[in-house]
N, C-alpha and C. Protein backbone atom coordinates (compact mmCIF):
# COMPACT_ATOMS: atom_id res chain seq x y z
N UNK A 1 -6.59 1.65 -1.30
CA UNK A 1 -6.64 1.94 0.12
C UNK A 1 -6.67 0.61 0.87
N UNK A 2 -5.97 0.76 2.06
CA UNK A 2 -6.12 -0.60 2.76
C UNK A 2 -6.35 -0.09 4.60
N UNK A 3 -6.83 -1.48 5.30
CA UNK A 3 -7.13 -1.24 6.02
C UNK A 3 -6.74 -0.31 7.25
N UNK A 4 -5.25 0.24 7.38
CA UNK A 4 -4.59 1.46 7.77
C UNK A 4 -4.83 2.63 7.95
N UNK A 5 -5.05 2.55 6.22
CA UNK A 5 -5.41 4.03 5.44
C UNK A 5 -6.58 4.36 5.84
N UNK A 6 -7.40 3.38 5.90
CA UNK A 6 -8.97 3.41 6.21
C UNK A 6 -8.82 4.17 7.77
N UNK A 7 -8.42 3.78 8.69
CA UNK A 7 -7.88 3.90 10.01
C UNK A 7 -8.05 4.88 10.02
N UNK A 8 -6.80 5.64 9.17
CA UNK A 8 -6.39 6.78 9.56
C UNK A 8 -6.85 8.07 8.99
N UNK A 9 -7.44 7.62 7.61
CA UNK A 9 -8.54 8.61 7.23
C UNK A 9 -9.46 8.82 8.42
N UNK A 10 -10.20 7.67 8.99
CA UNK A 10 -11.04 8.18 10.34
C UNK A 10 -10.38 8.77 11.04
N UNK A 11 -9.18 8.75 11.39
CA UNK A 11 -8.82 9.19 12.47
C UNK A 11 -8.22 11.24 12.00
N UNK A 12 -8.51 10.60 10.86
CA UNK A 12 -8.33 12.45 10.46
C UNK A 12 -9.55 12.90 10.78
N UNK A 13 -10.26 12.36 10.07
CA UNK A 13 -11.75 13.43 10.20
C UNK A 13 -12.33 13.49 11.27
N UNK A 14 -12.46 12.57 12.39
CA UNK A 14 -13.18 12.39 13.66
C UNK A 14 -11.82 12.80 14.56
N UNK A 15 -11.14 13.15 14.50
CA UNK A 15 -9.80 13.75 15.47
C UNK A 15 -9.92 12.36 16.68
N UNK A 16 -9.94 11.35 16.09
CA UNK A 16 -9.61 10.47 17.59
C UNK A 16 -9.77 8.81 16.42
N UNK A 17 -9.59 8.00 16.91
CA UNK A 17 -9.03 6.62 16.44
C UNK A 17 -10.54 5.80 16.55
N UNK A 18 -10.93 5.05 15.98
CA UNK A 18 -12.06 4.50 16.12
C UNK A 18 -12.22 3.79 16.87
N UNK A 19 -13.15 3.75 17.97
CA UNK A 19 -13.36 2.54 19.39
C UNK A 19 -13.68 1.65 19.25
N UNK A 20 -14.67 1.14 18.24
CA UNK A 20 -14.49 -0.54 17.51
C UNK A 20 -14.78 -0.34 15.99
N UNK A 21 -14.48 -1.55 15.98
CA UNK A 21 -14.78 -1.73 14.53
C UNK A 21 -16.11 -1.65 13.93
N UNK A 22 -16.79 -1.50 14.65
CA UNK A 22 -18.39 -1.13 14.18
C UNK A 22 -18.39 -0.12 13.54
N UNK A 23 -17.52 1.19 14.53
CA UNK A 23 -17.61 2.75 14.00
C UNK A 23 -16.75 2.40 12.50
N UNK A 24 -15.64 1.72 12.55
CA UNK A 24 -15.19 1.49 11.30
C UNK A 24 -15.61 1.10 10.28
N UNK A 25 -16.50 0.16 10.69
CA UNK A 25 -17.62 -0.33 9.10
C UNK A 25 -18.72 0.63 9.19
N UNK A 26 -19.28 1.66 9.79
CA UNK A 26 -20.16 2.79 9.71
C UNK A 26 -19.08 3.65 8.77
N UNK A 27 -18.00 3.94 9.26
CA UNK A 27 -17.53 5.02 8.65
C UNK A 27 -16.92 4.71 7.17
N UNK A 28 -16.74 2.94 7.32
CA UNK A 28 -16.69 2.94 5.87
C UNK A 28 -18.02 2.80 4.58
N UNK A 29 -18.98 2.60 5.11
CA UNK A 29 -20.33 2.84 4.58
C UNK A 29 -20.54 4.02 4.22
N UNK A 30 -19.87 5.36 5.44
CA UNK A 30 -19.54 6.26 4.87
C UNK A 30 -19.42 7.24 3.49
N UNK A 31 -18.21 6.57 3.50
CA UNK A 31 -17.48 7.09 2.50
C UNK A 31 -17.73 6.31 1.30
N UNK A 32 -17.81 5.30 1.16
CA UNK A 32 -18.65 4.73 0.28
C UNK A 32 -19.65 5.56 -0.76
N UNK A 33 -20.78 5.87 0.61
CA UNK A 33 -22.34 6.77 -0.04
C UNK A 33 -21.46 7.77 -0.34
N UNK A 34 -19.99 8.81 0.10
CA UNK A 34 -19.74 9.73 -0.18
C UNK A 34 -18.78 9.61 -1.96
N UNK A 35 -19.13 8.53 -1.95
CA UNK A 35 -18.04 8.18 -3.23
C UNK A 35 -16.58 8.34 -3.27
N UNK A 36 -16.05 8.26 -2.05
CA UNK A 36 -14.63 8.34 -1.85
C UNK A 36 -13.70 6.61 -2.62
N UNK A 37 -14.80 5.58 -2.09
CA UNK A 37 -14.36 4.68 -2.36
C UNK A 37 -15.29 4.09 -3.64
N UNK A 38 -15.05 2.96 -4.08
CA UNK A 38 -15.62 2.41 -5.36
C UNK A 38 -16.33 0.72 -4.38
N UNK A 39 -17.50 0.41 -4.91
CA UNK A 39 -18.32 -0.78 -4.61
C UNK A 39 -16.92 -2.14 -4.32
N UNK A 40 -16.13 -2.17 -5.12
CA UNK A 40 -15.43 -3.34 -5.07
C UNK A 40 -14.70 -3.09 -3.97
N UNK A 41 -14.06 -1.85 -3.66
CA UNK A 41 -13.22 -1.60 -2.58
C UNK A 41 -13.69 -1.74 -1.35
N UNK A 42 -15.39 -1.17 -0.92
CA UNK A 42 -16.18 -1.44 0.11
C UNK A 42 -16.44 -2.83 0.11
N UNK A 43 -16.57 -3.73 -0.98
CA UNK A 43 -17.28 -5.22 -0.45
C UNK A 43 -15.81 -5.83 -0.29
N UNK A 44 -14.48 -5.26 -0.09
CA UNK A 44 -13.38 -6.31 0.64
C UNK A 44 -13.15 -5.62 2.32
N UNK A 45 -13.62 -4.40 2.53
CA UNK A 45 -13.15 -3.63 3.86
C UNK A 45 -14.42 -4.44 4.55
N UNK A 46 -16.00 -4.19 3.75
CA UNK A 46 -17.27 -4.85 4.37
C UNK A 46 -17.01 -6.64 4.94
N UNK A 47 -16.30 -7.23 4.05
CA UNK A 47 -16.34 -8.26 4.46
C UNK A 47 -15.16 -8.88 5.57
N UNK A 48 -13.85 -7.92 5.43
CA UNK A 48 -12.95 -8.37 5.99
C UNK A 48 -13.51 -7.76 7.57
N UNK A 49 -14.05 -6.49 7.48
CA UNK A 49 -14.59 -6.15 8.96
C UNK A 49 -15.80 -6.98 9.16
N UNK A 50 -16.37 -7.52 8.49
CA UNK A 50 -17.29 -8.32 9.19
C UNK A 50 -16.97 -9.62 9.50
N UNK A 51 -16.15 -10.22 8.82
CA UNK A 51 -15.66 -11.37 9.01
C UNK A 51 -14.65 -11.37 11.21
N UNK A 52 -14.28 -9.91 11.17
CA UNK A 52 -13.69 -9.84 12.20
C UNK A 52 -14.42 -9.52 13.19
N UNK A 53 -16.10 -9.73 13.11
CA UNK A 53 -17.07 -9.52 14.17
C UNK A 53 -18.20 -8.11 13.67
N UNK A 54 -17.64 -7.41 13.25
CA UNK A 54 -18.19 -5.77 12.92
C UNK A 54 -19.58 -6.23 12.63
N UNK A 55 -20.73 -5.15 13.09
CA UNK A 55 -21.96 -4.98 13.07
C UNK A 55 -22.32 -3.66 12.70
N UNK A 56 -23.16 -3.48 11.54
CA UNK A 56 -23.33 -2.08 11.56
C UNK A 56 -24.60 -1.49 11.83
N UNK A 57 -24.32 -0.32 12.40
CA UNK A 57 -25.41 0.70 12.91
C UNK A 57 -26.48 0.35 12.19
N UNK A 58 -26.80 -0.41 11.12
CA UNK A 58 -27.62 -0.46 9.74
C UNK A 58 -28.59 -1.70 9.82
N UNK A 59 -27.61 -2.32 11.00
CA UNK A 59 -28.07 -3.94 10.68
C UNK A 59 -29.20 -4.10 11.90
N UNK A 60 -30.11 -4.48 11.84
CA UNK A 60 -30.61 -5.24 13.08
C UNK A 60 -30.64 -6.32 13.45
N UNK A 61 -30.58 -5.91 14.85
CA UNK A 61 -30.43 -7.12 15.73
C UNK A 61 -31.79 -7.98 16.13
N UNK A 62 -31.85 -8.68 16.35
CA UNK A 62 -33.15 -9.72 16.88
C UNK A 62 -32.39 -10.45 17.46
């Protein structure tokens, strides 16, 4: 799966396109816990979305 696919899987299940990339690294955390994807596949989507700013619902801020 690549970052597209990822896209557009959200955009199947949530009937609308993701508004940032935050919801995108939530929703790939997702699927992850849902076992859709495998650990190695999440730590290149985790890092390439974080590398592009992404914060997740998970993380706190200070």
């Amino acid at each position: 799966m690549d970052l597209k696919n990822l896209i557009s899987l959200y955009t199947y299940e949530r009937n609308h396109e993701p508004n940032s990339i935050d919801q995108l690294l939530d929703f790939c955390q997702q699927i992850y816990i849902r076992g859709e994807i495998d650990i190695y596949q999440y730590r290149i989507f985790f890092q390439h979305l974080h590398n592009d700013g992404a914060i997740s619902c998970h993380e706190q801020i200070t």
